[in-house]
Protein backbone atom coordinates (compact mmCIF):
# COMPACT_ATOMS: atom_id res chain seq x y z
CA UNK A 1 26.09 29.00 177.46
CA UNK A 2 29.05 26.29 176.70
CA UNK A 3 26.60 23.55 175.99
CA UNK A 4 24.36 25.84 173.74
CA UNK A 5 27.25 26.76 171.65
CA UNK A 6 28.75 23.22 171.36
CA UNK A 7 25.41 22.25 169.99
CA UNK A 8 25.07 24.82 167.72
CA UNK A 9 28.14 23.44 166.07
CA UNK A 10 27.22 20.19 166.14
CA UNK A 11 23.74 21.47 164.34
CA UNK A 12 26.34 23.31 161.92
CA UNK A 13 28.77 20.40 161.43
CA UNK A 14 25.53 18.40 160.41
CA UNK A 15 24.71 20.79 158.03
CA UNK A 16 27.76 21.15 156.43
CA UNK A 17 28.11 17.43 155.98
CA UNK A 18 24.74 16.58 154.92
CA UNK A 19 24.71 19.30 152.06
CA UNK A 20 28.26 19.16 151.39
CA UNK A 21 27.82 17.47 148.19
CA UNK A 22 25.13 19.31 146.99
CA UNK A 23 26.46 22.87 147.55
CA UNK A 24 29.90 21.59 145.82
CA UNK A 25 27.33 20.71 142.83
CA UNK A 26 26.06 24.07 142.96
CA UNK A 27 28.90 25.84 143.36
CA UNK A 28 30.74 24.13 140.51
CA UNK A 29 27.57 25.39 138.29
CA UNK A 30 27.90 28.52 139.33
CA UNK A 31 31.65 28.77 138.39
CA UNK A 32 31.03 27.03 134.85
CA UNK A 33 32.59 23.62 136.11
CA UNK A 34 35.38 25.20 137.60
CA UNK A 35 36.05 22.83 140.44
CA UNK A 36 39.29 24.81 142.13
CA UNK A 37 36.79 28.23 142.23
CA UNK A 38 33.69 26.08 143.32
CA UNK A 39 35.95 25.02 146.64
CA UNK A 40 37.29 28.35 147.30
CA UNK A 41 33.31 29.82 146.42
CA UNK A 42 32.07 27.12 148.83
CA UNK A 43 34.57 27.66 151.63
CA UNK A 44 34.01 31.67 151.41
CA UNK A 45 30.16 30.57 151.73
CA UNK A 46 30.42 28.35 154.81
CA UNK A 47 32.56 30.83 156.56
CA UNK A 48 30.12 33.84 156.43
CA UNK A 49 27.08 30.83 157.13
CA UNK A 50 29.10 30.06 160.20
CA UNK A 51 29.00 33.22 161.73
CA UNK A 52 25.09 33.93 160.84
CA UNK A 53 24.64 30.26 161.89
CA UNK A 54 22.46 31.59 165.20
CA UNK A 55 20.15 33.87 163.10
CA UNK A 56 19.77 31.50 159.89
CA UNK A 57 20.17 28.02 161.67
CA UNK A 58 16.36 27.51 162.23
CA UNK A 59 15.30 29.44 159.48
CA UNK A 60 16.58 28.40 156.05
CA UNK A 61 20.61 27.97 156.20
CA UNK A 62 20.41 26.44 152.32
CA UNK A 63 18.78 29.33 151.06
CA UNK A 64 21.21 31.21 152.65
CA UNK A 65 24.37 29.60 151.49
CA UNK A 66 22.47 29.67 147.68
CA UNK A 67 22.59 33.37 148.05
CA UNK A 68 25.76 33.93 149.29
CA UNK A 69 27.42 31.38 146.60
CA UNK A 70 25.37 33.01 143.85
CA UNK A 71 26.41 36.73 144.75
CA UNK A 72 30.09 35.44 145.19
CA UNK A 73 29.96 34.24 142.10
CA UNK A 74 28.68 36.81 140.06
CA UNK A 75 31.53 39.38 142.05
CA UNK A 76 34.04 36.52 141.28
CA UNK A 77 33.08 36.76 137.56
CA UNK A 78 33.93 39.76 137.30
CA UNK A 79 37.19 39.46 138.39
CA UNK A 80 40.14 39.39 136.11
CA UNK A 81 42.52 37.92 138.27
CA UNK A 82 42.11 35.41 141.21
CA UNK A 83 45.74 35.46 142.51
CA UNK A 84 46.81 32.18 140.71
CA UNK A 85 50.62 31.46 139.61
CA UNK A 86 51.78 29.23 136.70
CA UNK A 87 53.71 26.65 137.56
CA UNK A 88 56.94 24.87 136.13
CA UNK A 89 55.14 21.05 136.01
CA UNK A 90 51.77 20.37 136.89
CA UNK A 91 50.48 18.08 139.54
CA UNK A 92 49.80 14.57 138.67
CA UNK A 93 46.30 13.82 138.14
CA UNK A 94 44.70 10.80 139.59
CA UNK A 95 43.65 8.31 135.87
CA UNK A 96 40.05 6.26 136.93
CA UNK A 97 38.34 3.96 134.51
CA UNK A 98 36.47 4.43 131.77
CA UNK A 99 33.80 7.01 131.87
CA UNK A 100 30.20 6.77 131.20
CA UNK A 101 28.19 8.96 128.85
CA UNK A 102 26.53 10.88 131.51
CA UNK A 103 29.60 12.29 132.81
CA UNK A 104 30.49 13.57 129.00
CA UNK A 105 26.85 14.88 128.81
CA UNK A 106 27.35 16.51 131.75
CA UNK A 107 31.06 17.84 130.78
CA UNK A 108 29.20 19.16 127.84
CA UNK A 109 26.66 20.96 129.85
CA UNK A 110 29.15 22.46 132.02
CA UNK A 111 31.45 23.72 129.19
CA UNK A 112 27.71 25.33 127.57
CA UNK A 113 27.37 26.62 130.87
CA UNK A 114 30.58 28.46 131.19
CA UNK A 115 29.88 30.44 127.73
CA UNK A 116 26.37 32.40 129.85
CA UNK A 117 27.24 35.58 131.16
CA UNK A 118 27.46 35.46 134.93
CA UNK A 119 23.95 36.47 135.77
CA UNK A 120 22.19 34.30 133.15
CA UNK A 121 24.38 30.92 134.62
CA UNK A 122 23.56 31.86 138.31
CA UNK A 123 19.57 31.99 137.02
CA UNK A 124 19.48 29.26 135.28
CA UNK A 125 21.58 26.84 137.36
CA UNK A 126 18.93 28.71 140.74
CA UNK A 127 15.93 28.16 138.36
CA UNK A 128 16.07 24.42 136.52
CA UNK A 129 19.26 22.77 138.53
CA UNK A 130 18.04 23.93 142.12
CA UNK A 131 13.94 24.10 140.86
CA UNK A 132 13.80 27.41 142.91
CA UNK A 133 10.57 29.65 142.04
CA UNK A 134 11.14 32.45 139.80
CA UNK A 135 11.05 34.35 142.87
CA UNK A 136 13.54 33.11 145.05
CA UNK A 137 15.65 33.00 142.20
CA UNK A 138 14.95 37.06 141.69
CA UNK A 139 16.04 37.60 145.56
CA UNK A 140 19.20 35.66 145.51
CA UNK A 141 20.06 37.36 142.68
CA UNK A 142 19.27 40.95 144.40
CA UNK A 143 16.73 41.62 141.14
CA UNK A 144 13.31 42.48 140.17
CA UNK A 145 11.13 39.15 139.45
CA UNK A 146 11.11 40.27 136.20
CA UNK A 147 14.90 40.68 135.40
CA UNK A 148 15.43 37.27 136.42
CA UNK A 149 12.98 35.79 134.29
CA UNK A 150 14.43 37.68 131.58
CA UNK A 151 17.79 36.30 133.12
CA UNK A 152 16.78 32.28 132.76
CA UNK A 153 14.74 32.78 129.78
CA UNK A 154 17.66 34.47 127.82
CA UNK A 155 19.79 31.56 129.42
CA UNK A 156 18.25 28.47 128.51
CA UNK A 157 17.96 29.89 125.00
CA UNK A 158 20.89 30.75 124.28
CA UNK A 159 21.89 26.85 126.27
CA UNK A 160 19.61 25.64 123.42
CA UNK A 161 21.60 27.37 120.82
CA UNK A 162 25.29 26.35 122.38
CA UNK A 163 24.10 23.04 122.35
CA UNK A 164 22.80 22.21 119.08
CA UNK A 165 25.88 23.65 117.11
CA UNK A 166 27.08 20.10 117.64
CA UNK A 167 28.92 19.17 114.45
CA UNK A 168 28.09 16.33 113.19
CA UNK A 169 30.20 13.67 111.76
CA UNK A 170 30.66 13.31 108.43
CA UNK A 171 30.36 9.61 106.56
């Protein structure tokens, strides 16, 4: 029973550190580039993964943590306050070199994503970042098929819209 249970961690450790990345990716999507939320999103996914690890582990544990990060977030959303503090001074910040374009493109993508309602982020970021059918998409999101298309289809318009409102420079 010992051995079975040390292995099932091992299978879960695996996981974890194989899709770590990933899920972080997701998860920051999910909370409109909000990297402090995406950890504590993340965590709060892992944790409830962990203890279905014996039903979901053969099955589909991704899927799972996509549905559990994707209802978190939405309840998250709706949240007015998630128990933060100001602060007198704020931490230091750790300066790198100079940044390439595709980080700015994807800053600017982020900050477009963070002005969808809740629903319409989690289907498109399901839909076109994760390429999940239409379907899946509808049953993480606890929807009718329809509703979610309506969901990603309102999205990526309105995406469209946020994005070409780019002033342009005048000269």
């Amino acid at each position: 029973m010992e051995q079975a249970r040390a292995e099932g961690n091992d299978d879960f450790d695996g996981f974890v550190a194989t899709r770590w990345s990933a899920l972080f990716h997701l998860a920051r999507l999910l909370c409109a580039g909000d990297r402090h939320r995406a950890e504590d999103l993340l965590q709060e996914a892992l944790v409830k993964l962990w203890f279905a690890w014996p039903k979901v582990a053969d099955e589909a544990p991704e899927a799972y943590v996509r549905k559990v990060l994707a209802r978190a977030a939405a309840r998250s959303a709706r949240r007015r306050w998630w128990g933060e503090r100001p602060v007198e001074a704020l931490p230091d910040v750790a300066h790198t070199g100079d940044e390439s374009a595709a980080v700015v493109e994807r800053s600017r993508l982020e900050a477009a994503l963070a002005q969808l309602p809740p629903r319409q982020r989690a289907a498109v970021v399901l839909r076109y970042y994760q390429d999940l059918p239409e379907k899946q998409v509808a049953e993480v999101l606890g929807c009718p098929l329809g509703t979610a298309r309506s969901h990603a289809s309102r999205g990526v318009a309105r995406l469209r819209q946020i994005l070409a409102d780019v002033i342009e420079p005048v000269g």
